[in-house]
N, C-alpha and C. Protein backbone atom coordinates (compact mmCIF):
# COMPACT_ATOMS: atom_id res chain seq x y z
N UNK A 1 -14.82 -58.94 -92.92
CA UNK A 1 -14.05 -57.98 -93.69
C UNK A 1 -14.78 -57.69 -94.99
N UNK A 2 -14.39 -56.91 -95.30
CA UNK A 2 -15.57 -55.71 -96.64
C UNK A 2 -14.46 -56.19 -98.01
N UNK A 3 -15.28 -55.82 -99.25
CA UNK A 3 -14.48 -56.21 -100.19
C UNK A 3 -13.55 -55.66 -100.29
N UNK A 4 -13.47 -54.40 -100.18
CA UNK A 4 -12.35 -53.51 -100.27
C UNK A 4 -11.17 -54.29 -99.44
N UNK A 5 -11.36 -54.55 -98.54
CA UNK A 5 -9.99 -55.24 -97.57
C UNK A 5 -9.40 -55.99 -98.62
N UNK A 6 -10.31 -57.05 -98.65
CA UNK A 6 -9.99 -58.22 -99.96
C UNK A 6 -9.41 -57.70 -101.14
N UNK A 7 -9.81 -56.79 -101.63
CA UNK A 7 -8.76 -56.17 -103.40
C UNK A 7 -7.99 -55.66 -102.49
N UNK A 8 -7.42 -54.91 -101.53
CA UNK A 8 -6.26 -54.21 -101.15
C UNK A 8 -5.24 -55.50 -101.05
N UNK A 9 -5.82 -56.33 -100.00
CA UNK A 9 -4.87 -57.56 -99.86
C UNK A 9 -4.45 -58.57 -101.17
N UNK A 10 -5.12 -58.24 -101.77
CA UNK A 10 -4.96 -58.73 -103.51
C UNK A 10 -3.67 -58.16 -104.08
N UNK A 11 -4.21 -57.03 -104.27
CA UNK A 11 -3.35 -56.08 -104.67
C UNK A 11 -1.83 -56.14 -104.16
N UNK A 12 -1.46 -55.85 -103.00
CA UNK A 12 -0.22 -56.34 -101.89
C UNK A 12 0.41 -57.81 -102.63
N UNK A 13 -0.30 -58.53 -102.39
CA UNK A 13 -0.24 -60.03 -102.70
C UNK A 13 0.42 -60.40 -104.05
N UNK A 14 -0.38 -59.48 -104.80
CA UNK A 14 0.36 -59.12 -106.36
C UNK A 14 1.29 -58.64 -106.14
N UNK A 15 2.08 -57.35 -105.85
CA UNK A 15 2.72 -56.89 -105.99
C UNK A 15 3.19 -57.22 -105.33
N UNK A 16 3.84 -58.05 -103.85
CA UNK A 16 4.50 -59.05 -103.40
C UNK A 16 5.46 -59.70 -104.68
N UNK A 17 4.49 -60.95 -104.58
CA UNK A 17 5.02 -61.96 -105.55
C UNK A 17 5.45 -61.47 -107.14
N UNK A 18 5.34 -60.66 -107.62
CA UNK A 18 6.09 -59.69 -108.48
C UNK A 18 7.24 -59.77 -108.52
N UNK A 19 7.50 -58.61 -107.40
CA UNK A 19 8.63 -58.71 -106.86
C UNK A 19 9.76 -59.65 -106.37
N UNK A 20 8.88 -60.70 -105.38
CA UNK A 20 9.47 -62.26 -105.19
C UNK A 20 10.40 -62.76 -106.51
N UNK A 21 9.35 -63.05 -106.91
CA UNK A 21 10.07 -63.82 -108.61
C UNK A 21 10.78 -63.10 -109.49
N UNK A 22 10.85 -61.69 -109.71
CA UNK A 22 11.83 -60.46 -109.69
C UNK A 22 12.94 -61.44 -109.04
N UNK A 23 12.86 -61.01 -107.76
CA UNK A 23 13.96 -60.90 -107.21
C UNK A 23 15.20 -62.55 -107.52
N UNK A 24 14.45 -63.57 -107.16
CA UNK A 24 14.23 -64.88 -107.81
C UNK A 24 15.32 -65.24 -109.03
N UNK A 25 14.27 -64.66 -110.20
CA UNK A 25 15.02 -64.69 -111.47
C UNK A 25 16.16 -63.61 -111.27
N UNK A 26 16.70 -62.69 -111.11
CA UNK A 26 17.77 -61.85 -110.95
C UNK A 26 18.76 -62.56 -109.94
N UNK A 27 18.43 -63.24 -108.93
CA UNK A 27 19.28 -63.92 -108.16
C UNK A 27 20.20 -64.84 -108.90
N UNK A 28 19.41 -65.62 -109.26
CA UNK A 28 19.95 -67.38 -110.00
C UNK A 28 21.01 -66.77 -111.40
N UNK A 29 20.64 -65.47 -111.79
CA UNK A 29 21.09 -65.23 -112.88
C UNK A 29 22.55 -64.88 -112.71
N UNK A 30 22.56 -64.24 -111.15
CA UNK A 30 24.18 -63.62 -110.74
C UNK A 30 24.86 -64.60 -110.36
N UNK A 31 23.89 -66.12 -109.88
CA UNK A 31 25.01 -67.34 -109.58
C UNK A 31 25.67 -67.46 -110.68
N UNK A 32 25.17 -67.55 -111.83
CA UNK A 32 25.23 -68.38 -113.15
C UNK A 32 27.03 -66.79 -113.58
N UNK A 33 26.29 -65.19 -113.82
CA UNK A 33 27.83 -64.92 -113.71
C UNK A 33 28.99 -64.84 -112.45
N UNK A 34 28.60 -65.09 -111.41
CA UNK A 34 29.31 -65.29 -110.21
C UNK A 34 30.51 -66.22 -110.39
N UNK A 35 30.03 -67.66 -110.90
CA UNK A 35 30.54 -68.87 -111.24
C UNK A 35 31.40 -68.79 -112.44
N UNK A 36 30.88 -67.88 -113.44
CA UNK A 36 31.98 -67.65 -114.60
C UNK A 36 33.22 -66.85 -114.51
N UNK A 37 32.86 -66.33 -113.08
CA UNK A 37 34.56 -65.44 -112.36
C UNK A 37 35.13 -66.42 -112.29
N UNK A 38 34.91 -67.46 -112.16
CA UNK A 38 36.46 -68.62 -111.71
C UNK A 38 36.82 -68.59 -112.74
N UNK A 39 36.34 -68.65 -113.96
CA UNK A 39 37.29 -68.36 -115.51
C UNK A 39 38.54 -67.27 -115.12
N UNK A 40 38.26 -66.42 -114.95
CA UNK A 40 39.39 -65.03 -114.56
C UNK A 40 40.55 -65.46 -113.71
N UNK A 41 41.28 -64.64 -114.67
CA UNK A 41 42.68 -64.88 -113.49
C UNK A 41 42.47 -63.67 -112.24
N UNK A 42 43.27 -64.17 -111.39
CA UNK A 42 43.57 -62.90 -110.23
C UNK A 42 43.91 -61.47 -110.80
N UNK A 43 43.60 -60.60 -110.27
CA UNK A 43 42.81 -59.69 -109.52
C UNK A 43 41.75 -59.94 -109.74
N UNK A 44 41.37 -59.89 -111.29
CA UNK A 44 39.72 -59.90 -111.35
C UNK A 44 38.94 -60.73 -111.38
N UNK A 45 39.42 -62.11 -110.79
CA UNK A 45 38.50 -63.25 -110.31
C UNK A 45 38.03 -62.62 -109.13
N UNK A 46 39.18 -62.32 -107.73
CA UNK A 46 38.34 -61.84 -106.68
C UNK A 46 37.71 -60.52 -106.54
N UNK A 47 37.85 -59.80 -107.69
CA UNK A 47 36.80 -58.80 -107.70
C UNK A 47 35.27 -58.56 -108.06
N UNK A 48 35.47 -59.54 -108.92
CA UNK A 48 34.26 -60.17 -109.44
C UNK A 48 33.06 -60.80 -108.73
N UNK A 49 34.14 -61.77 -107.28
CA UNK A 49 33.66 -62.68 -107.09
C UNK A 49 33.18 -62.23 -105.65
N UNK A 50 33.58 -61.10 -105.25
CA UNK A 50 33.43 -60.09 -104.05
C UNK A 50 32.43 -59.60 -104.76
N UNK A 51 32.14 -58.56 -105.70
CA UNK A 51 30.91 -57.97 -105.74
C UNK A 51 29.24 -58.95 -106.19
N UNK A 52 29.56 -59.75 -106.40
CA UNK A 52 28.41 -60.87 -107.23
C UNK A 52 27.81 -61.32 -106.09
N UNK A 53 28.96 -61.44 -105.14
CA UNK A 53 28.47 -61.97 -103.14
C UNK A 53 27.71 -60.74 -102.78
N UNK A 54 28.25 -60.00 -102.83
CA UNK A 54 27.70 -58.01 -101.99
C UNK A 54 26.11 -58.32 -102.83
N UNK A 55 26.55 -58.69 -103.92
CA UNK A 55 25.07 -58.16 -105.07
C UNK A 55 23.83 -59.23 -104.57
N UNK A 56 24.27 -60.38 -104.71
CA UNK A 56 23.39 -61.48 -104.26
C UNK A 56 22.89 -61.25 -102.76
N UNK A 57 23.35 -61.47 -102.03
CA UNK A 57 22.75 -60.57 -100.14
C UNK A 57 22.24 -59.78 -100.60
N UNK A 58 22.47 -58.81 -101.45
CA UNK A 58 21.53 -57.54 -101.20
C UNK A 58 19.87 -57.75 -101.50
N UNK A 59 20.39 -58.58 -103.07
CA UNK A 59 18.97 -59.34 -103.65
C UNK A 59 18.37 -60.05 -102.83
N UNK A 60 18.93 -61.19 -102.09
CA UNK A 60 18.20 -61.82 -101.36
C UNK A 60 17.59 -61.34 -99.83
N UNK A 61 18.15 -60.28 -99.65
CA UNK A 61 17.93 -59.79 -98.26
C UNK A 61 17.18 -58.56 -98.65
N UNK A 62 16.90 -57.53 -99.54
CA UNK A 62 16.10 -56.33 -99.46
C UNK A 62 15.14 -56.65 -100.22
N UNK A 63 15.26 -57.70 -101.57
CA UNK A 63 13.99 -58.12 -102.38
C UNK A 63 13.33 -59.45 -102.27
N UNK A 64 14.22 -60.07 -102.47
CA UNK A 64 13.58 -61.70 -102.19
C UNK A 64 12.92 -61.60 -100.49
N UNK A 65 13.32 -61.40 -99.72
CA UNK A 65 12.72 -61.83 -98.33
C UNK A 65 11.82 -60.51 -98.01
N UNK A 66 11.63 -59.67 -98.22
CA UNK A 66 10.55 -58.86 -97.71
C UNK A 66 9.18 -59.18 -98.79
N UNK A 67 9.64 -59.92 -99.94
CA UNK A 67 8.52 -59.63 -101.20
C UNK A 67 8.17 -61.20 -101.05
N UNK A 68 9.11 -62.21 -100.05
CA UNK A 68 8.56 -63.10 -100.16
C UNK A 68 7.37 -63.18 -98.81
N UNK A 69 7.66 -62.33 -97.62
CA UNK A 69 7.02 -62.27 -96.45
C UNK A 69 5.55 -61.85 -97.02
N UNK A 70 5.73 -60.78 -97.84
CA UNK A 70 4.43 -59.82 -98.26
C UNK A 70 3.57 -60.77 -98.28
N UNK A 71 4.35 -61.25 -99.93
CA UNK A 71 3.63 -62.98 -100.61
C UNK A 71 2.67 -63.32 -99.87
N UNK A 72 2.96 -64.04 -98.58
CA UNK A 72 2.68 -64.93 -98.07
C UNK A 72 1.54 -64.10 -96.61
N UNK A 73 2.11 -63.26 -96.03
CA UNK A 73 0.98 -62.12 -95.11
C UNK A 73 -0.23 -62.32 -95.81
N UNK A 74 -0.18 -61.64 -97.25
CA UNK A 74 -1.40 -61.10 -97.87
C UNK A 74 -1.99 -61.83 -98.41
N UNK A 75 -1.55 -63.38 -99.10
CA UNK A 75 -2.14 -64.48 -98.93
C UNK A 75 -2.90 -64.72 -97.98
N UNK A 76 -2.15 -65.04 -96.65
CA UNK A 76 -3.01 -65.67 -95.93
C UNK A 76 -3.91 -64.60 -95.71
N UNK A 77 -3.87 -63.70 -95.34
CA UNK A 77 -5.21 -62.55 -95.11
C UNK A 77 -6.02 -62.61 -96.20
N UNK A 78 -6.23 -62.93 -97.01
CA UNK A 78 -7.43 -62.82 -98.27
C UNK A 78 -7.78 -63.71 -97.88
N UNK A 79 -7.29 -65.47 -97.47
CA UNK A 79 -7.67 -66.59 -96.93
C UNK A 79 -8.48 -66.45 -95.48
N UNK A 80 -8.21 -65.89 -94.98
CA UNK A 80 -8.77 -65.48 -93.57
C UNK A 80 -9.89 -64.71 -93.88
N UNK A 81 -9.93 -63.49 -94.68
CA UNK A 81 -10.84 -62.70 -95.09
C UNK A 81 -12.14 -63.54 -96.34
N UNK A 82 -11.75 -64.36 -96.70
CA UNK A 82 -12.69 -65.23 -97.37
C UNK A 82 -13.29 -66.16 -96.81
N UNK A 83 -12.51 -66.97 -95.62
CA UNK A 83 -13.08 -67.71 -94.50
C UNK A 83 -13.53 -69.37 -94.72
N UNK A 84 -13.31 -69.74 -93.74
CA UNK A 84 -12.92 -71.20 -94.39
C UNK A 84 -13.93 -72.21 -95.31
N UNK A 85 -15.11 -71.81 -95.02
CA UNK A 85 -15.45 -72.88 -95.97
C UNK A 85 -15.42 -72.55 -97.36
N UNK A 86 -15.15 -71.48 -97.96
CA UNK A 86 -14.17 -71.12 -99.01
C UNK A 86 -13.30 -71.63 -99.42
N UNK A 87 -12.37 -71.36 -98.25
CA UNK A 87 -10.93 -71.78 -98.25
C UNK A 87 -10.91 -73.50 -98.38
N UNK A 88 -12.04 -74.53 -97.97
CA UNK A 88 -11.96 -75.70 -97.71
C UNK A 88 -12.58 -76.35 -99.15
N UNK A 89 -13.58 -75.14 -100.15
CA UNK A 89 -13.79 -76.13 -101.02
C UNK A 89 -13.00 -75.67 -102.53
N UNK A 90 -12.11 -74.93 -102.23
CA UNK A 90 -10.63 -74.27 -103.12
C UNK A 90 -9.49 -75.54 -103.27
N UNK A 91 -10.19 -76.31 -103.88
CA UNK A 91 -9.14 -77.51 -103.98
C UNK A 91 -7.76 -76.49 -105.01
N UNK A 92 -7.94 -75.57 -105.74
CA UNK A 92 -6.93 -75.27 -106.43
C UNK A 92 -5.97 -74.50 -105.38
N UNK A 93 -6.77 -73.90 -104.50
CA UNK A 93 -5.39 -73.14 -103.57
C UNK A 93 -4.65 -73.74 -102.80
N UNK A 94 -5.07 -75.13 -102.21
CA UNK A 94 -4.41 -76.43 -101.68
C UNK A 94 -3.41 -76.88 -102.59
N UNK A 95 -3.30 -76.86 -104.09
CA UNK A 95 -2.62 -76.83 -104.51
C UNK A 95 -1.45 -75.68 -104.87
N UNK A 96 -1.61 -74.96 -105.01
CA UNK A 96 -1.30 -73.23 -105.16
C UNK A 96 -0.66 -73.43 -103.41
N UNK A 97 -0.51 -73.83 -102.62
CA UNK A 97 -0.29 -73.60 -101.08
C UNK A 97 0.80 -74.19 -101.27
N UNK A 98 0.34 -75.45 -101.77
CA UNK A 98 2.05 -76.92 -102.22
C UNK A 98 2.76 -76.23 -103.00
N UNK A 99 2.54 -75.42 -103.78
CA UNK A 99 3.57 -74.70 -104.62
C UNK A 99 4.70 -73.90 -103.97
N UNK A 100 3.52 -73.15 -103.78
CA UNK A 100 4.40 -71.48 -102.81
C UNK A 100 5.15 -72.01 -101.24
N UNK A 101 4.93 -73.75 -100.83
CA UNK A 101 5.49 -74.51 -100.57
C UNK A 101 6.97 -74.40 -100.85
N UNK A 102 7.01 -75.07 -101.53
CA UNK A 102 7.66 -75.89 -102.67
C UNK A 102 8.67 -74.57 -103.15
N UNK A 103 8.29 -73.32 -103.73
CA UNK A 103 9.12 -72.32 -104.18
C UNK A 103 9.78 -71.34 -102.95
N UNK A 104 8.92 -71.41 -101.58
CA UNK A 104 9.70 -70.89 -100.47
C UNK A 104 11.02 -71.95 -99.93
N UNK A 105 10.95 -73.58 -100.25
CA UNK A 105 12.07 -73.82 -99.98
C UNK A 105 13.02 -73.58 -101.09
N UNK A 106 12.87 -73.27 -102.55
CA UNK A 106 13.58 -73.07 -103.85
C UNK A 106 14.27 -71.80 -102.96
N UNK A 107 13.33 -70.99 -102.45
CA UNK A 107 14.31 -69.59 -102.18
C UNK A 107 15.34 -69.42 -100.87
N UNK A 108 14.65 -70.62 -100.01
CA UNK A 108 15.41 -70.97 -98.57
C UNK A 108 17.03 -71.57 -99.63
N UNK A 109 16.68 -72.68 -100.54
CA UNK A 109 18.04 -73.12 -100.78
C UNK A 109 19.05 -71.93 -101.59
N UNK A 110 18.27 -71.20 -102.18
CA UNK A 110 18.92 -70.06 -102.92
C UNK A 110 20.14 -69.04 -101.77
N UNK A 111 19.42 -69.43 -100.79
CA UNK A 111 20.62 -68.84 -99.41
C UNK A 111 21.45 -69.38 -99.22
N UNK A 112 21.62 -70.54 -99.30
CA UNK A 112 22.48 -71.37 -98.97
C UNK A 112 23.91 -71.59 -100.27
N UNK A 113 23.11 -71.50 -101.70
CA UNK A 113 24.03 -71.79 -102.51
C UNK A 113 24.33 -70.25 -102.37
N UNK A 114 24.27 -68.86 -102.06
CA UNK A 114 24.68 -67.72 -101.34
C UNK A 114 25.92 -67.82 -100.77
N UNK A 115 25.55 -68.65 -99.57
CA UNK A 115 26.80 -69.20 -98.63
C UNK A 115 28.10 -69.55 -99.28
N UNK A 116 27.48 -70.87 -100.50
CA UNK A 116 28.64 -71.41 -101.04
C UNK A 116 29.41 -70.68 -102.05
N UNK A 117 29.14 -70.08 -102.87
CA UNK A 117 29.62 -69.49 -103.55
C UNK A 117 30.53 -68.78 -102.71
N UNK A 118 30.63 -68.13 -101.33
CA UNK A 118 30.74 -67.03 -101.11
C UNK A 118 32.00 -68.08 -100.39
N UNK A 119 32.02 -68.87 -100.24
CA UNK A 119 33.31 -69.99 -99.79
C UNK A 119 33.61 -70.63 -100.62
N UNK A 120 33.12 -70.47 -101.82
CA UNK A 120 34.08 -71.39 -103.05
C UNK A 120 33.02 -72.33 -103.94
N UNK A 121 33.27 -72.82 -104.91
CA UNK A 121 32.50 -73.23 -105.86
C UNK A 121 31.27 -74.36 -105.18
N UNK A 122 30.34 -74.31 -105.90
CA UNK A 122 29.07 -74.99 -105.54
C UNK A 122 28.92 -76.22 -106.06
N UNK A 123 29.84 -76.76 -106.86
CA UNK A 123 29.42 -77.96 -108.08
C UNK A 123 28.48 -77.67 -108.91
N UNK A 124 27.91 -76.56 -109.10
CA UNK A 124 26.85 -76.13 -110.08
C UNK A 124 27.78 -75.41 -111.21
N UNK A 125 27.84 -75.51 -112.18
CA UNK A 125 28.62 -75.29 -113.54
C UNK A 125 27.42 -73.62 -113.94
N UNK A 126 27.80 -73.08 -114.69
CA UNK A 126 26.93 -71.93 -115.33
C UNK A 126 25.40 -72.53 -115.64
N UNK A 127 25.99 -73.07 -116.80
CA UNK A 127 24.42 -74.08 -117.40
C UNK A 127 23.57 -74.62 -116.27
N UNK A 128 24.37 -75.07 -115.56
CA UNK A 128 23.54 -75.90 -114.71
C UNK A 128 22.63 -75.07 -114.04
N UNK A 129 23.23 -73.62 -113.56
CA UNK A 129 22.79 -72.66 -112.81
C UNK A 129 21.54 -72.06 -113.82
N UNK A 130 22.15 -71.69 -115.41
CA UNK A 130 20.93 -71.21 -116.18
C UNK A 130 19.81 -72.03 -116.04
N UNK A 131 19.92 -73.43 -116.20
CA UNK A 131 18.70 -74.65 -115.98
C UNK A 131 17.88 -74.25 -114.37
N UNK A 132 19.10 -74.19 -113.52
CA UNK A 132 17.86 -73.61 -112.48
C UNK A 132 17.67 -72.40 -112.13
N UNK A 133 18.18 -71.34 -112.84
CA UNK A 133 16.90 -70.00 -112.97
C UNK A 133 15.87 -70.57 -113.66
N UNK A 134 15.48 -71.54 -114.32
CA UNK A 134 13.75 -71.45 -114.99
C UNK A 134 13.01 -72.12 -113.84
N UNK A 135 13.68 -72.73 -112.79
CA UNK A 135 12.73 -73.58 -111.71
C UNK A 135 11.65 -72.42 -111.52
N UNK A 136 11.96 -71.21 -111.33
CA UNK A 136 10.91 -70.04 -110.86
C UNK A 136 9.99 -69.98 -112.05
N UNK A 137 10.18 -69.85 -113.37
CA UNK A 137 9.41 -70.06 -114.37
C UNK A 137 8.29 -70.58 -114.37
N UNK A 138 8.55 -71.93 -113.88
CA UNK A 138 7.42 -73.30 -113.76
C UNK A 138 6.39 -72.69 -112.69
N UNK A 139 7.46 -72.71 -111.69
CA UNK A 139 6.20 -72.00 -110.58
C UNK A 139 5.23 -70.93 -110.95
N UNK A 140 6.27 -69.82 -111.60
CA UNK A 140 4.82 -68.84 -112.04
C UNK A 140 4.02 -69.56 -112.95
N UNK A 141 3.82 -70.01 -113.98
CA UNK A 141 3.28 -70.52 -114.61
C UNK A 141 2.11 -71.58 -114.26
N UNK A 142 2.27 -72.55 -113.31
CA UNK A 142 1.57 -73.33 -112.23
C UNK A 142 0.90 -72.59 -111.68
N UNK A 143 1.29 -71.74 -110.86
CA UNK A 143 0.71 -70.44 -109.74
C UNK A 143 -0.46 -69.94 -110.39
N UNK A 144 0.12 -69.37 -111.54
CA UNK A 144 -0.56 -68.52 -112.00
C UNK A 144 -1.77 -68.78 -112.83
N UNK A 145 -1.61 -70.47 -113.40
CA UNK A 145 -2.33 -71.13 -113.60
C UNK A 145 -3.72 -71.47 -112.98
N UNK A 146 -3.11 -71.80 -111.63
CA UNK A 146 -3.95 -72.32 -110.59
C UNK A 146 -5.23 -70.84 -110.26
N UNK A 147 -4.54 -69.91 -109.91
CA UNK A 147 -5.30 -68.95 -109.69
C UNK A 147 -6.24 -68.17 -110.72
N UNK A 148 -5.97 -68.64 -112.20
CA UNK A 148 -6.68 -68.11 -113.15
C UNK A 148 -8.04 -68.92 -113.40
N UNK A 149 -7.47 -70.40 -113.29
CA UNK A 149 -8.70 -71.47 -113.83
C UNK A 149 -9.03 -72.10 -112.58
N UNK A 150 -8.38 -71.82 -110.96
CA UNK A 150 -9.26 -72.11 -110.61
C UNK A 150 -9.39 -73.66 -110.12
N UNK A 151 -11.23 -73.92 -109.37
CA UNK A 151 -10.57 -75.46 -109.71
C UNK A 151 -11.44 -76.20 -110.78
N UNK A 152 -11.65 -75.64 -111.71
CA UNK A 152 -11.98 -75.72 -113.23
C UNK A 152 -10.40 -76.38 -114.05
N UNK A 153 -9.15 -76.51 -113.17
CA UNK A 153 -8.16 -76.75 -114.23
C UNK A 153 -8.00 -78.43 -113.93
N UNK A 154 -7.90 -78.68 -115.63
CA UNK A 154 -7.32 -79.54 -115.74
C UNK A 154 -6.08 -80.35 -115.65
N UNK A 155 -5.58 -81.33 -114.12
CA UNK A 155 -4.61 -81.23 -114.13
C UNK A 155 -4.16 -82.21 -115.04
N UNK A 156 -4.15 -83.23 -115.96
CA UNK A 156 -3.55 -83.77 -116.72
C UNK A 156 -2.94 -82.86 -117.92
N UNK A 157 -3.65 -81.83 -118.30
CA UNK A 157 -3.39 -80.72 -119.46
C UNK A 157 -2.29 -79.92 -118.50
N UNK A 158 -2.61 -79.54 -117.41
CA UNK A 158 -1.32 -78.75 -116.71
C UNK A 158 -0.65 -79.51 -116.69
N UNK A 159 -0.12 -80.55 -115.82
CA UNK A 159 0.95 -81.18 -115.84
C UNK A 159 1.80 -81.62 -116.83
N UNK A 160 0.93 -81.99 -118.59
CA UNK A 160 1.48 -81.68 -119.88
C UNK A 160 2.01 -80.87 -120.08
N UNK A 161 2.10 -80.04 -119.86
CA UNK A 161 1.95 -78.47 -120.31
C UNK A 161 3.17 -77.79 -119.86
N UNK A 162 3.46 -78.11 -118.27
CA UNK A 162 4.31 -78.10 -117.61
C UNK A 162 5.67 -78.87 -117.67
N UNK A 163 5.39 -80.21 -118.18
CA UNK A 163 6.49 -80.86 -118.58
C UNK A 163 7.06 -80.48 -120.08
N UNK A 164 5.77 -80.35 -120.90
CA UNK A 164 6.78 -79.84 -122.26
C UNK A 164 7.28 -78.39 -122.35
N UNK A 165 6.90 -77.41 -121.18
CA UNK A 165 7.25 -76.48 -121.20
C UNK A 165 8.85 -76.11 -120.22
N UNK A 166 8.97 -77.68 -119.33
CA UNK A 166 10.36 -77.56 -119.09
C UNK A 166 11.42 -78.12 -119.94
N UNK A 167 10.36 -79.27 -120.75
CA UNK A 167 11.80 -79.59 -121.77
C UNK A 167 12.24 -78.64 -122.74
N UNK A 168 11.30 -77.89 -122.80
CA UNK A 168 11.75 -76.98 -123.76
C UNK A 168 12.72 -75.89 -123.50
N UNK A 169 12.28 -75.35 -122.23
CA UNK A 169 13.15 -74.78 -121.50
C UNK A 169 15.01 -75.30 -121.25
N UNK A 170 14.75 -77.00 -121.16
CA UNK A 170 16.57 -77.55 -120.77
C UNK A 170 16.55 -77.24 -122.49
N UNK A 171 15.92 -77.61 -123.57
CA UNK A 171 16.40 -77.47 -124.79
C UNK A 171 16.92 -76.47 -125.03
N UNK A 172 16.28 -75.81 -124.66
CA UNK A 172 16.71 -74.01 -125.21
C UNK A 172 17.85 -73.63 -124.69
N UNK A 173 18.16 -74.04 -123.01
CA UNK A 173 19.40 -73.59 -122.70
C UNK A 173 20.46 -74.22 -122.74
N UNK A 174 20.13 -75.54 -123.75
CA UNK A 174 21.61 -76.34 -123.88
C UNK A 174 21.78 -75.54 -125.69
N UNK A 175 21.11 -75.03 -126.47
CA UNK A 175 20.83 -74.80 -127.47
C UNK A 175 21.98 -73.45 -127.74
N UNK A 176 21.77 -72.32 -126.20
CA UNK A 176 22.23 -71.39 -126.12
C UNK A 176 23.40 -71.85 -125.45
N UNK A 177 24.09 -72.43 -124.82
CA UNK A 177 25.30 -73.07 -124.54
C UNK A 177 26.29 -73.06 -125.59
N UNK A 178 25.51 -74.19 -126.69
CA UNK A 178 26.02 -74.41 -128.22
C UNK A 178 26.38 -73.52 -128.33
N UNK A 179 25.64 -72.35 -128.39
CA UNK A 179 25.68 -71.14 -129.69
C UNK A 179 27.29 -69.72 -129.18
N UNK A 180 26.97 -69.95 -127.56
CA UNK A 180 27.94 -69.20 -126.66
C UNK A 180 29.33 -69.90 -126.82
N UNK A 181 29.25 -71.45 -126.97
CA UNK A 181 30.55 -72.25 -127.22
C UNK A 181 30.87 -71.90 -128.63
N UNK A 182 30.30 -72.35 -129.66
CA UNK A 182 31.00 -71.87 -131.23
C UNK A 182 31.29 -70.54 -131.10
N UNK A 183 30.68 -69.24 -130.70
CA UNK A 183 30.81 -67.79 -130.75
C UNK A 183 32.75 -67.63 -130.11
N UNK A 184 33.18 -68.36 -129.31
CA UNK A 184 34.07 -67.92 -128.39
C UNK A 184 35.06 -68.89 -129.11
């Protein structure tokens, strides 16, 4: 395959996973108000709690799963199109593979807490739900990591990096909790 194949399938690949994590972060965000309908009294608990279901399927079924298929097609075709002993001395995409791993089951379970909601509360509180919209965060950040530096990266500095960048993250959203609790 010619370079051109390779930047087209790039390109796709990008704009895939774009979209993916789009779709991703917009998902986790409608659990988080989905879950704050149980505050509401009737009528407009189940109106609320009817459209947040309609809204979430739609997200997960017209954006998340076609942008996650792309993802992963046009991946592997740049991998195929680069050819394996490439592919075999890419210790960073072996890692980058465990990820997009790792974030296709984040989006498999994202169906499921779909389900639950859609039959009644999840045991996931709002916060809890804001804490895991940033799980996608990490991943881009890792991902995107991996594919910039390569296998030039340092993983002790990433994995730093990564951890103070999730504590900061639970900080921030117990921070904004605070600030939503005194406001009300």
């Amino acid at each position: 395959m010619g370079l051109n194949a390779i930047l087209i399938f790039k390109i796709i690949h990008i704009i895939g996973f774009v979209a993916w994590f789009a779709g991703l972060f917009y998902l986790v965000r409608m659990f988080v108000y989905h879950t704050e309908a149980y505050d509401y009294e009737e009528p407009k608990q189940g109106i609320l709690r009817n459209q947040f279901n309609t809204m979430e399927w739609r997200v997960y079924r017209i954006i998340c799963n076609p942008a996650m298929m792309i993802t992963w097609t046009f991946g592997l075709l740049m991998i195929y199109a680069y050819g394996y002993e490439w592919f075999a001395s890419s210790h960073w995409l072996h890692v980058k593979i465990v990820l997009l791993i790792l974030m296709t089951v984040y989006h498999v379970y994202c169906k499921s807490l779909i389900k639950k909601l859609e039959n009644g509360k999840t045991g996931f509180s709002s916060t809890k739900f804001r804490l895991f919209n940033e799980v996608p965060t990490l991943f881009l950040i890792l991902i995107t990591s991996m594919a910039v530096f390569k296998n030039s990266t340092n993983p002790l500095i990433l994995g730093g990096s990564i951890v103070g960048i999730g504590i900061l993250l639970v900080v921030m959203t117990k921070l904004y909790k605070r600030s939503r609790e005194s406001a009300s």
